[in-house]
C-alpha atoms as a PDB file:
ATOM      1  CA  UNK A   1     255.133 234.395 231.059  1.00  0.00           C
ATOM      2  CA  UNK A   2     254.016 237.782 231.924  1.00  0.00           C
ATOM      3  CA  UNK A   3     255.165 240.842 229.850  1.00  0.00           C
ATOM      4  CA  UNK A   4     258.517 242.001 230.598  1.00  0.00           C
ATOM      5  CA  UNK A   5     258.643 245.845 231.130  1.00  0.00           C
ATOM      6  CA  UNK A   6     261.310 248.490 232.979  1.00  0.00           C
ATOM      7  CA  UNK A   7     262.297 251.402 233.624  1.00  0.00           C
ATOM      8  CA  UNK A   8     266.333 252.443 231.991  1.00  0.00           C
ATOM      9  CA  UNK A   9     268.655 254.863 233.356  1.00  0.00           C
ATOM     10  CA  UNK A  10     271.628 255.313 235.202  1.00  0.00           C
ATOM     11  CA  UNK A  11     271.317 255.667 237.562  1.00  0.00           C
ATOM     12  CA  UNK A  12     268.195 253.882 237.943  1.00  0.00           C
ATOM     13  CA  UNK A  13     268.345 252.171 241.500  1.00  0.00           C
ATOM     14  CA  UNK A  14     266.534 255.007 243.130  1.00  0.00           C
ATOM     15  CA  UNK A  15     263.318 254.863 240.563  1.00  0.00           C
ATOM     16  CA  UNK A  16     259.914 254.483 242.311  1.00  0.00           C
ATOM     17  CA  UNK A  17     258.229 253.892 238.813  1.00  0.00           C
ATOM     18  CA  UNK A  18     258.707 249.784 239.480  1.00  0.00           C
ATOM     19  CA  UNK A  19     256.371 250.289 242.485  1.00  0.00           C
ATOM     20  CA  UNK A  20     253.847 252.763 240.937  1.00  0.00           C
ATOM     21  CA  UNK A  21     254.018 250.163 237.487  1.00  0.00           C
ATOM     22  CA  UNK A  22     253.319 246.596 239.962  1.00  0.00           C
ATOM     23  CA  UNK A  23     250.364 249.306 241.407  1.00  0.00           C
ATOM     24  CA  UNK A  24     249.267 249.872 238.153  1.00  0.00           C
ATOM     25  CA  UNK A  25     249.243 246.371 236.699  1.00  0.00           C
ATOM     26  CA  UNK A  26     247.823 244.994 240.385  1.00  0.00           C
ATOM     27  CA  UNK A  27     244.783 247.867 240.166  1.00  0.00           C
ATOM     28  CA  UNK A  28     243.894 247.099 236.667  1.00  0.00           C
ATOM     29  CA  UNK A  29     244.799 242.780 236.270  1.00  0.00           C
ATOM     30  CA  UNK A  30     247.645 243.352 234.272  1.00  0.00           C
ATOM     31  CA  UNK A  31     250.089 240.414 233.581  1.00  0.00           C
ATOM     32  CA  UNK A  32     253.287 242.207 233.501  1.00  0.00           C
ATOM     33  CA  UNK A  33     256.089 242.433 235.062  1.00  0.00           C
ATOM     34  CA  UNK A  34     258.548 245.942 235.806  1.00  0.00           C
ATOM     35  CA  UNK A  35     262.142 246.236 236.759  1.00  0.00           C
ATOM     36  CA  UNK A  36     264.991 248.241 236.784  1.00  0.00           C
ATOM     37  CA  UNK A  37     268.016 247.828 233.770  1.00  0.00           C
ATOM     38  CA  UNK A  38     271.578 249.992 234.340  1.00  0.00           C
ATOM     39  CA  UNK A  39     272.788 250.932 231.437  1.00  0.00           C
ATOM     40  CA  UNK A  40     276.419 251.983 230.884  1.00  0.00           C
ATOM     41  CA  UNK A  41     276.281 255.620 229.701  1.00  0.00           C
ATOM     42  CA  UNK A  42     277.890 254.587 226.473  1.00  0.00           C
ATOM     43  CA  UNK A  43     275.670 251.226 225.732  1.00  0.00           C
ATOM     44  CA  UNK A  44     271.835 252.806 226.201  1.00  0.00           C
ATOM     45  CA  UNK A  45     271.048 251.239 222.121  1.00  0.00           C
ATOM     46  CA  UNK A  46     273.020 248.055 223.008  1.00  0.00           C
ATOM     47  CA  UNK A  47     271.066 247.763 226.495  1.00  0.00           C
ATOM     48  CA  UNK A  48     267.692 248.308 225.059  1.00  0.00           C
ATOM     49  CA  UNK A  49     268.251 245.955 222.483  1.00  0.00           C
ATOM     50  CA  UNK A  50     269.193 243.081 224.353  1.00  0.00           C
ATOM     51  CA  UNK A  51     266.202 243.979 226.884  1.00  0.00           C
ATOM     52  CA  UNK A  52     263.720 243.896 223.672  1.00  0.00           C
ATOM     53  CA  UNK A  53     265.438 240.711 222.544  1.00  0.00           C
ATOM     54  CA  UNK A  54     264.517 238.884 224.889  1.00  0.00           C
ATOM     55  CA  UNK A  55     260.974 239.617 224.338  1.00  0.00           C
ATOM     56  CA  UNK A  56     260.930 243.448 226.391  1.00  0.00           C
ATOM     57  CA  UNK A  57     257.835 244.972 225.842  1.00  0.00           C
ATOM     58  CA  UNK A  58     258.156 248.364 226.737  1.00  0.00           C
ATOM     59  CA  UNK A  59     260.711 250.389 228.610  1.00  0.00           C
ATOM     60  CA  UNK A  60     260.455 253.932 230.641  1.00  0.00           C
ATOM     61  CA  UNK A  61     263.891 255.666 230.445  1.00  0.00           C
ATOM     62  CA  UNK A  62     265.067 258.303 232.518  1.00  0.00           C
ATOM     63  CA  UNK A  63     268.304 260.259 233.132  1.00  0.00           C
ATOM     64  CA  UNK A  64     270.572 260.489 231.124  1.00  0.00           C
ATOM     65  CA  UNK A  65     269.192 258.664 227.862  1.00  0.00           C
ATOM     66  CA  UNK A  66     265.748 260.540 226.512  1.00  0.00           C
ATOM     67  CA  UNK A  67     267.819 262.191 223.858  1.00  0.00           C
ATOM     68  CA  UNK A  68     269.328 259.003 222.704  1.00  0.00           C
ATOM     69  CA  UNK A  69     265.921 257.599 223.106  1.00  0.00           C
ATOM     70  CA  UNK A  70     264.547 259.689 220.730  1.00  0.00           C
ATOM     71  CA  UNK A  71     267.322 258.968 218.190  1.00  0.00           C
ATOM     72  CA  UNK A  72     266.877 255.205 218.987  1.00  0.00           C
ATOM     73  CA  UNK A  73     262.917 255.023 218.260  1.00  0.00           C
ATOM     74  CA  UNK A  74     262.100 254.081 214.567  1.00  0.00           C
ATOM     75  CA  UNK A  75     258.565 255.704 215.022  1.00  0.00           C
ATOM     76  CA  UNK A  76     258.139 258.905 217.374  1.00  0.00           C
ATOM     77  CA  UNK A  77     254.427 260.942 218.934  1.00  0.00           C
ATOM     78  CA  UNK A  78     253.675 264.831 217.753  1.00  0.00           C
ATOM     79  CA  UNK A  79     254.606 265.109 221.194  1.00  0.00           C
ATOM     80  CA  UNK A  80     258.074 263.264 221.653  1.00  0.00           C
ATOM     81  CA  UNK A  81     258.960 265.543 218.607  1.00  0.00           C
ATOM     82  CA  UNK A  82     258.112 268.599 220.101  1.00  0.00           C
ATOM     83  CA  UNK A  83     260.377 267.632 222.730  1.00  0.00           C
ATOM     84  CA  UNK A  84     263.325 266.045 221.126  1.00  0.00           C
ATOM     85  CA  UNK A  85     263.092 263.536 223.883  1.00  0.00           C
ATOM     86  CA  UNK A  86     261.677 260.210 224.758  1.00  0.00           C
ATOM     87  CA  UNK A  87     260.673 258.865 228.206  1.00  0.00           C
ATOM     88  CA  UNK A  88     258.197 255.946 226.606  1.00  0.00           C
ATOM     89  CA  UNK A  89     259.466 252.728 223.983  1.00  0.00           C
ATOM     90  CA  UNK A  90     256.920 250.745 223.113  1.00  0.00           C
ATOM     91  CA  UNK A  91     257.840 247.426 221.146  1.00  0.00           C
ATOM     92  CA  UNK A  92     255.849 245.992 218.900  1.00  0.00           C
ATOM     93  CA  UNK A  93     255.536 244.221 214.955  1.00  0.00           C
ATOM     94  CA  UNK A  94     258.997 245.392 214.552  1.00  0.00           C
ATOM     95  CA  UNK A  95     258.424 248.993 215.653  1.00  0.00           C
ATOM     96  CA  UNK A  96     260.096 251.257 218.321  1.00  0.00           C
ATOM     97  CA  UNK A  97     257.619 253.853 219.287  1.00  0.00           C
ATOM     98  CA  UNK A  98     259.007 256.468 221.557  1.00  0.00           C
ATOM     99  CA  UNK A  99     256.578 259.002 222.998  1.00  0.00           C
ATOM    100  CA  UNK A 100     256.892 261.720 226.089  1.00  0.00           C
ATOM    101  CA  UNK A 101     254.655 261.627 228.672  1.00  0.00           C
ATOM    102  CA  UNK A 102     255.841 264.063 230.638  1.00  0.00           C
ATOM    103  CA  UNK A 103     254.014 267.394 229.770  1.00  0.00           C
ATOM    104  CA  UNK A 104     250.872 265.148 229.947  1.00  0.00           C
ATOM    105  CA  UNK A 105     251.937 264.238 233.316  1.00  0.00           C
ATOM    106  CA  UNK A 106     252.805 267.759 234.499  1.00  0.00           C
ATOM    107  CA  UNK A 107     249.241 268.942 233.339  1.00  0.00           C
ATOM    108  CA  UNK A 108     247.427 265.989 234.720  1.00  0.00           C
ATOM    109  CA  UNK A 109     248.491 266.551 237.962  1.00  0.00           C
ATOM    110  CA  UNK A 110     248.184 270.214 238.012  1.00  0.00           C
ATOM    111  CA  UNK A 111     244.650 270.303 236.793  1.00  0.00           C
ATOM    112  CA  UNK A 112     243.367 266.716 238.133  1.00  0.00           C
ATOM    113  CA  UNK A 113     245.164 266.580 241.347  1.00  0.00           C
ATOM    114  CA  UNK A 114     245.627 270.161 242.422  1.00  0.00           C
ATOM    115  CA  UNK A 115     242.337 271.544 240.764  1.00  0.00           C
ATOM    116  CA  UNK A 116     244.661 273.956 238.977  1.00  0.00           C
ATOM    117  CA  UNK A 117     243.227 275.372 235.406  1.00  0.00           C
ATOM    118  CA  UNK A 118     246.153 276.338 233.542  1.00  0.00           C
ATOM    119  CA  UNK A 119     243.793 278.122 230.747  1.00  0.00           C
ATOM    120  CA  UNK A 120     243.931 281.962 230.682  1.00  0.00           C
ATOM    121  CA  UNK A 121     246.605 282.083 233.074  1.00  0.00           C
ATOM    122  CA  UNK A 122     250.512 283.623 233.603  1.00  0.00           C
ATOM    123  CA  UNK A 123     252.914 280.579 233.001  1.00  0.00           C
ATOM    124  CA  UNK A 124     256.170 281.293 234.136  1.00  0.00           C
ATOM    125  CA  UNK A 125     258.956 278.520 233.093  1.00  0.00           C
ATOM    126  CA  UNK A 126     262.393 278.635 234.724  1.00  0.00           C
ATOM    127  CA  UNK A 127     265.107 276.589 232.909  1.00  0.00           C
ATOM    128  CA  UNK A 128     265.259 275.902 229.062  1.00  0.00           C
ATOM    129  CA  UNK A 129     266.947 271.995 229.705  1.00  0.00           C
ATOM    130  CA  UNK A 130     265.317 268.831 228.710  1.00  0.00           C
ATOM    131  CA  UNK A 131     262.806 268.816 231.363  1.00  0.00           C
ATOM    132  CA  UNK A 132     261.517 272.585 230.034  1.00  0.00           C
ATOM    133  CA  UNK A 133     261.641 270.679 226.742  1.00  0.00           C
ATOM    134  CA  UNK A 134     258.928 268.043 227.529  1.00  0.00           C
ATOM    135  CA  UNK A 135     256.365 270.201 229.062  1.00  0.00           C
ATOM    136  CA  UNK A 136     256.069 273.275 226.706  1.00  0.00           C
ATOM    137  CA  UNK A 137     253.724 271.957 224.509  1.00  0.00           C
ATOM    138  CA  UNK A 138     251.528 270.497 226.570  1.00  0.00           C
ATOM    139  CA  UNK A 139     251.005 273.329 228.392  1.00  0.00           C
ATOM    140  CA  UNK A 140     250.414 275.766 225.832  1.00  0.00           C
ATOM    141  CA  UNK A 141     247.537 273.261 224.679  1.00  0.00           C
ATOM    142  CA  UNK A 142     245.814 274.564 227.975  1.00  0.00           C
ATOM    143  CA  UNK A 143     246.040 278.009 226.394  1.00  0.00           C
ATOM    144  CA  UNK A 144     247.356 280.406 229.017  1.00  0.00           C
ATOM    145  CA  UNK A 145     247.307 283.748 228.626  1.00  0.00           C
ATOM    146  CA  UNK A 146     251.048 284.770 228.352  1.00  0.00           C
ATOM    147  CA  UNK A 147     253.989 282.045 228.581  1.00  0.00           C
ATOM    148  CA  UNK A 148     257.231 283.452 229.440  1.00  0.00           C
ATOM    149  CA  UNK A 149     260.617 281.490 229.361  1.00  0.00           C
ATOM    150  CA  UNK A 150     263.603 282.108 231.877  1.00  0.00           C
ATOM    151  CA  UNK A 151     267.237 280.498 231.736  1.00  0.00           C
ATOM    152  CA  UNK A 152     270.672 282.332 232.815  1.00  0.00           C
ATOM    153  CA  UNK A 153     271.551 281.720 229.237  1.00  0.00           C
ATOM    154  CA  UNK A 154     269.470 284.013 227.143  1.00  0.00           C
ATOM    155  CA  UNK A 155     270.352 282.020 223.891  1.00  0.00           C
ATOM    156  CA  UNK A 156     269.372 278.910 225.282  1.00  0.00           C
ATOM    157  CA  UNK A 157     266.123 279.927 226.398  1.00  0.00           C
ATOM    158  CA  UNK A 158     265.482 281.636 222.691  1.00  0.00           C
ATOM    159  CA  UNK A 159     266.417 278.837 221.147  1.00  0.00           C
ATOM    160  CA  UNK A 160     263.767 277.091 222.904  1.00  0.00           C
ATOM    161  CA  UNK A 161     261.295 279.772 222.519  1.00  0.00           C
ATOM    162  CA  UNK A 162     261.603 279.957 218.311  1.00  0.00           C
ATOM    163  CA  UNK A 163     260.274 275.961 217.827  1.00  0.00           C
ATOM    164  CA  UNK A 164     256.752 277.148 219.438  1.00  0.00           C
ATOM    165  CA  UNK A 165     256.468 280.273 216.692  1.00  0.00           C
ATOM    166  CA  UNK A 166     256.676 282.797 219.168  1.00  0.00           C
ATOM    167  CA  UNK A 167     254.088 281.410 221.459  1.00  0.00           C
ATOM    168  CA  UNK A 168     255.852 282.229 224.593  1.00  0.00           C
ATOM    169  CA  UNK A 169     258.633 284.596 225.665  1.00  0.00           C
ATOM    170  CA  UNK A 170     261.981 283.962 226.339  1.00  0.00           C
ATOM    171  CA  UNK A 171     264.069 286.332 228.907  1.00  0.00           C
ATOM    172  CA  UNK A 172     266.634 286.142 231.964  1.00  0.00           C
ATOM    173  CA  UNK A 173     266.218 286.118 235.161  1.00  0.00           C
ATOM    174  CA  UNK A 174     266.900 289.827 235.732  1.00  0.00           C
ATOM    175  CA  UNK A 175     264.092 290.448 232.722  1.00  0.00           C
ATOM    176  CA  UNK A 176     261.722 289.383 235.264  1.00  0.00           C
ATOM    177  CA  UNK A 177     261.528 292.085 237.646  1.00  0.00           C
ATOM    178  CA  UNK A 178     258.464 293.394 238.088  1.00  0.00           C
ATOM    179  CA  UNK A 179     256.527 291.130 236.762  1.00  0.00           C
ATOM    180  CA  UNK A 180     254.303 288.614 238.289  1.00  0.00           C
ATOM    181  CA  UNK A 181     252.803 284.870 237.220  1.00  0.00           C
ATOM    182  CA  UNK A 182     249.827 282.710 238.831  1.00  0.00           C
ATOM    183  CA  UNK A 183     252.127 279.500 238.211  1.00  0.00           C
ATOM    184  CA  UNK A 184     255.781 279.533 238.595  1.00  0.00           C
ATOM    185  CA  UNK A 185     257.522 275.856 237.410  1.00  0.00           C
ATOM    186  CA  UNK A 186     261.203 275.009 238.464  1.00  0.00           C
ATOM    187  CA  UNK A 187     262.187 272.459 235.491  1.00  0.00           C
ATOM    188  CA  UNK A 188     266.047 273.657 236.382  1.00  0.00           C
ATOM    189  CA  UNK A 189     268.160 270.980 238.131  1.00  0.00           C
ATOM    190  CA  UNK A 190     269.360 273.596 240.570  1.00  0.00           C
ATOM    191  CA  UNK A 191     266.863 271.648 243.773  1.00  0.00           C
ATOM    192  CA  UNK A 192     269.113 268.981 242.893  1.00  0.00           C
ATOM    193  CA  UNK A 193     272.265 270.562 243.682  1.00  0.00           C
ATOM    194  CA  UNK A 194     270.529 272.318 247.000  1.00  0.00           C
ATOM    195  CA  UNK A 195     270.536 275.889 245.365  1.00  0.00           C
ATOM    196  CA  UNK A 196     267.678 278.172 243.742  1.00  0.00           C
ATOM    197  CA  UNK A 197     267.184 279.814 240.628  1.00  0.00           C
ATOM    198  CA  UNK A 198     268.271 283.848 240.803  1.00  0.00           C
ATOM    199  CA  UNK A 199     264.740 284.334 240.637  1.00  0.00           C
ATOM    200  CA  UNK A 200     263.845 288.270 241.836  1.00  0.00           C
ATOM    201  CA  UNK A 201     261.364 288.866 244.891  1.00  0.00           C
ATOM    202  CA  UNK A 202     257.832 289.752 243.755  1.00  0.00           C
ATOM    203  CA  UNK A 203     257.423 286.960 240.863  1.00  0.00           C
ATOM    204  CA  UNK A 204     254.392 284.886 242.350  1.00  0.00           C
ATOM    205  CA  UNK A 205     251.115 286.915 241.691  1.00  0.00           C
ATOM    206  CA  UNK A 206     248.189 286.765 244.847  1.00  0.00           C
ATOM    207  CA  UNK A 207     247.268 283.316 244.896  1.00  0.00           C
ATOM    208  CA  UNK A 208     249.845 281.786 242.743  1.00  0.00           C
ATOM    209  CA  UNK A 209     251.203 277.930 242.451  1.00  0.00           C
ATOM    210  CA  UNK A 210     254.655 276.920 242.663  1.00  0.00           C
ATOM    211  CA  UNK A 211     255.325 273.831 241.548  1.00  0.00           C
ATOM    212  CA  UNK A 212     259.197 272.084 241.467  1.00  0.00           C
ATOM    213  CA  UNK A 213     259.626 269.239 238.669  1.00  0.00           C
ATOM    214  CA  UNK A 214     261.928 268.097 241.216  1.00  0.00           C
ATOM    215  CA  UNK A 215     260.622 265.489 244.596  1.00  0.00           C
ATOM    216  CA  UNK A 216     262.989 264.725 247.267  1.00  0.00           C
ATOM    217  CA  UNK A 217     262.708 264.216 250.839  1.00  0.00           C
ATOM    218  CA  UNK A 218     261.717 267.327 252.786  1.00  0.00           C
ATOM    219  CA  UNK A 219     261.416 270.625 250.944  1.00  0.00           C
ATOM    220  CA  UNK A 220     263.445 271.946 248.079  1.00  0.00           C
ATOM    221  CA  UNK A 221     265.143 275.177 247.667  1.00  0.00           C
ATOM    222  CA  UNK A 222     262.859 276.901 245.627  1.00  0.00           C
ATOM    223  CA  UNK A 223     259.447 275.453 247.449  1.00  0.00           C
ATOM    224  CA  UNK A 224     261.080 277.235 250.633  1.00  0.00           C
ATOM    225  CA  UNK A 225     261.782 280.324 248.446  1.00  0.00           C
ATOM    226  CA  UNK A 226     257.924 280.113 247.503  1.00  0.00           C
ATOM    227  CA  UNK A 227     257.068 279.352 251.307  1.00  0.00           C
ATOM    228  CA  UNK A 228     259.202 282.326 252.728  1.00  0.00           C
ATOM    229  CA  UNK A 229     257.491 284.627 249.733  1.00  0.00           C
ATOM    230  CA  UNK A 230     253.856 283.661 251.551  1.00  0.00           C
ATOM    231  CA  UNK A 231     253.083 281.608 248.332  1.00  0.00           C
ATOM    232  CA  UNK A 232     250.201 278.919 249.765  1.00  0.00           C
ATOM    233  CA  UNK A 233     250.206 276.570 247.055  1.00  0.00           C
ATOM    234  CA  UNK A 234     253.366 274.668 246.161  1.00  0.00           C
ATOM    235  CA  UNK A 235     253.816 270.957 244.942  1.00  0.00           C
ATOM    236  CA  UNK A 236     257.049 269.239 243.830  1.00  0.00           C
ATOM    237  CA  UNK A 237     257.244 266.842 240.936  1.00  0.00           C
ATOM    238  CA  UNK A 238     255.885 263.794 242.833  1.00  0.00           C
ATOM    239  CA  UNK A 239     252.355 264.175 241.151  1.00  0.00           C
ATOM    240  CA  UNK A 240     253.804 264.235 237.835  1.00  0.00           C
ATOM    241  CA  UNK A 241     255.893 261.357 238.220  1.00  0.00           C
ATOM    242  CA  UNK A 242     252.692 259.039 238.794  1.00  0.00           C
ATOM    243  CA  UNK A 243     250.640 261.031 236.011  1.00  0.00           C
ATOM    244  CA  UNK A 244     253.931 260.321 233.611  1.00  0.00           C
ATOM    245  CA  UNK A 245     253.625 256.516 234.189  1.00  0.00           C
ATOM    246  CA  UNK A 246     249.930 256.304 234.122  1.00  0.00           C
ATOM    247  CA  UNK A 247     249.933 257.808 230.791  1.00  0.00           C
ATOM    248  CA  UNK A 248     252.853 255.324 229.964  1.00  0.00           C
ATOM    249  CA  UNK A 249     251.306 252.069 231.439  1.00  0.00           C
ATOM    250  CA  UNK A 250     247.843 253.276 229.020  1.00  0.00           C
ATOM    251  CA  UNK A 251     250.151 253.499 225.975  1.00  0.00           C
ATOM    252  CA  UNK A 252     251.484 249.629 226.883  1.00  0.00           C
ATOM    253  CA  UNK A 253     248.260 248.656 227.801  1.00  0.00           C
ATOM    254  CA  UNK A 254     245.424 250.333 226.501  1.00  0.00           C
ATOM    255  CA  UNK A 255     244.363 251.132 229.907  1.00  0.00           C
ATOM    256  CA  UNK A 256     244.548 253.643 232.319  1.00  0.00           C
ATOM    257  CA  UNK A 257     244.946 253.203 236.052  1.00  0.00           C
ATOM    258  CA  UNK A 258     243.439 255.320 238.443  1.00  0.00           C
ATOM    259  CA  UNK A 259     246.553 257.323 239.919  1.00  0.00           C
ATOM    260  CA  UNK A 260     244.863 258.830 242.643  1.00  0.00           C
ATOM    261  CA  UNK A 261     245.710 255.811 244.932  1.00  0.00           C
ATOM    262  CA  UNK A 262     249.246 254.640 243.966  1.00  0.00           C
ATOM    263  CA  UNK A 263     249.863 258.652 244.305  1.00  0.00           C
ATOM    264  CA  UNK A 264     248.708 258.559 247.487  1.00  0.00           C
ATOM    265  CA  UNK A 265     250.461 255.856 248.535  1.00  0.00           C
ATOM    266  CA  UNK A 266     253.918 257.349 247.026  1.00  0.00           C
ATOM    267  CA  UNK A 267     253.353 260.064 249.046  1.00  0.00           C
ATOM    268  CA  UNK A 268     252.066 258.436 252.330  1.00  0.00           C
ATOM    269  CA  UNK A 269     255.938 256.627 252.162  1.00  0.00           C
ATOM    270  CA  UNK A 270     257.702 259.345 250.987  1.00  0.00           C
ATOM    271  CA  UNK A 271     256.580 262.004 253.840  1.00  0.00           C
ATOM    272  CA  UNK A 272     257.465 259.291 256.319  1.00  0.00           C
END
């Protein structure tokens, strides 16, 4: 029988990570297999349970559950911690080992697949939800020069701000006129709902990157606001995505794929 592995959510019916995961396991002779498990919004424990009682190996959850996912592991990374989420379970000798592989995603993909060094440069981060959550750390590993923080709730985004000592800088969206960033991140769920951050004109310094956490067919709102502002570089969130599950699929496995293909081939279908 081949290992049993999926991705948990709801809803889930839309995740590509089953096709990325069958690339992954195909690329590198993996016996596994990936799926996709629904969980009612109230039964995420009593769902993963049943899924590792019947021998689950491993699970990737998504929306709404990494919260509950961190509650639910018995054993959690430096890095799930620093989020307070969990996008990784690993099962095994009785353990449940949640990790979050989504900062390491997000920096893979800026600095393997857009040849973007994040070291010495002007971060700015707009939204203080779960997704700002899981890639704070990671990024100020890279050491930029100056990290700032931006939410419309002030308090949110200083709550944020005070687990990282002071390490970056937490403001509104009005604080930020004036000033300007090499890489500008959208990890708000306004693309989602169509709209844009009240970001003010002048943000993205000469030669800046904007990058949206968010992937969806054709452009999102703040990609066009980066277009429209002459900004040259701009990626959304597909990158990531793949990065995420590589780095998942290496802590199943003890290998990692080579996600320069499988992202390719994401986005080959996904453009179409």
């Amino acid at each position: 029988m081949p290992d049993q592995y999926a991705v948990i959510g709801n809803p889930v019916a839309h995740s590509k990570s089953p096709l990325i995961h069958t690339e992954f396991a195909r690329q590198t002779g993996q016996d596994l297999v990936y799926g996709r498990l629904l969980a009612p919004r109230d039964a995420f424990a009593a769902t993963a349970n049943a899924f590792r009682a019947d021998g689950g190996r491993g699970l990737n959850v998504t929306l709404p559950f990494k919260g509950e996912a961190f509650r639910f592991a018995t054993l959690v990374s430096e890095r799930a911690s620093a989020a307070q989420a969990v996008n990784t379970l690993k099962f095994e000798h009785g353990v449940i080992f949640g990790d979050n592989t989504d900062g390491a995603g997000l920096v893979n993909d800026l600095m393997r697949n857009l040849a973007f060094a994040i070291n010495g440069q002007r971060i700015l981060l707009l939204g203080a939800g779960g997704a700002a959550h899981g890639v704070v750390e990671p990024l100020l590993q890279q050491q930029p020069a100056q990290f700032v923080l931006a939410n419309r709730t002030l308090d949110k985004a200083q709550r944020l701000a005070q687990r990282f000592d002071g390490a970056l800088e937490a403001g509104t969206y009005a604080a930020l006129a004036g000033r300007q960033f090499d890489l500008v991140i959208n990890a708000t769920s306004a693309s989602l709902a169509g709209e844009l951050p009240p970001l003010p004109p002048g943000v993205f310094a000469r030669g800046a990157l904007a990058y949206d956490l968010m992937y969806g067919r054709g452009e999102t709102p703040f990609l066009a606001f980066a277009r429209n502002a002459g900004v040259a570089l701009r990626a959304d969130g597909l990158g990531m995505l793949v990065e995420q599950a590589a780095e998942s699929f290496f802590i199943w496995r003890g290998v990692r794929p080579d996600s320069a293909p499988v992202l390719k081939q994401l986005r080959r279908t996904h453009d179409a």
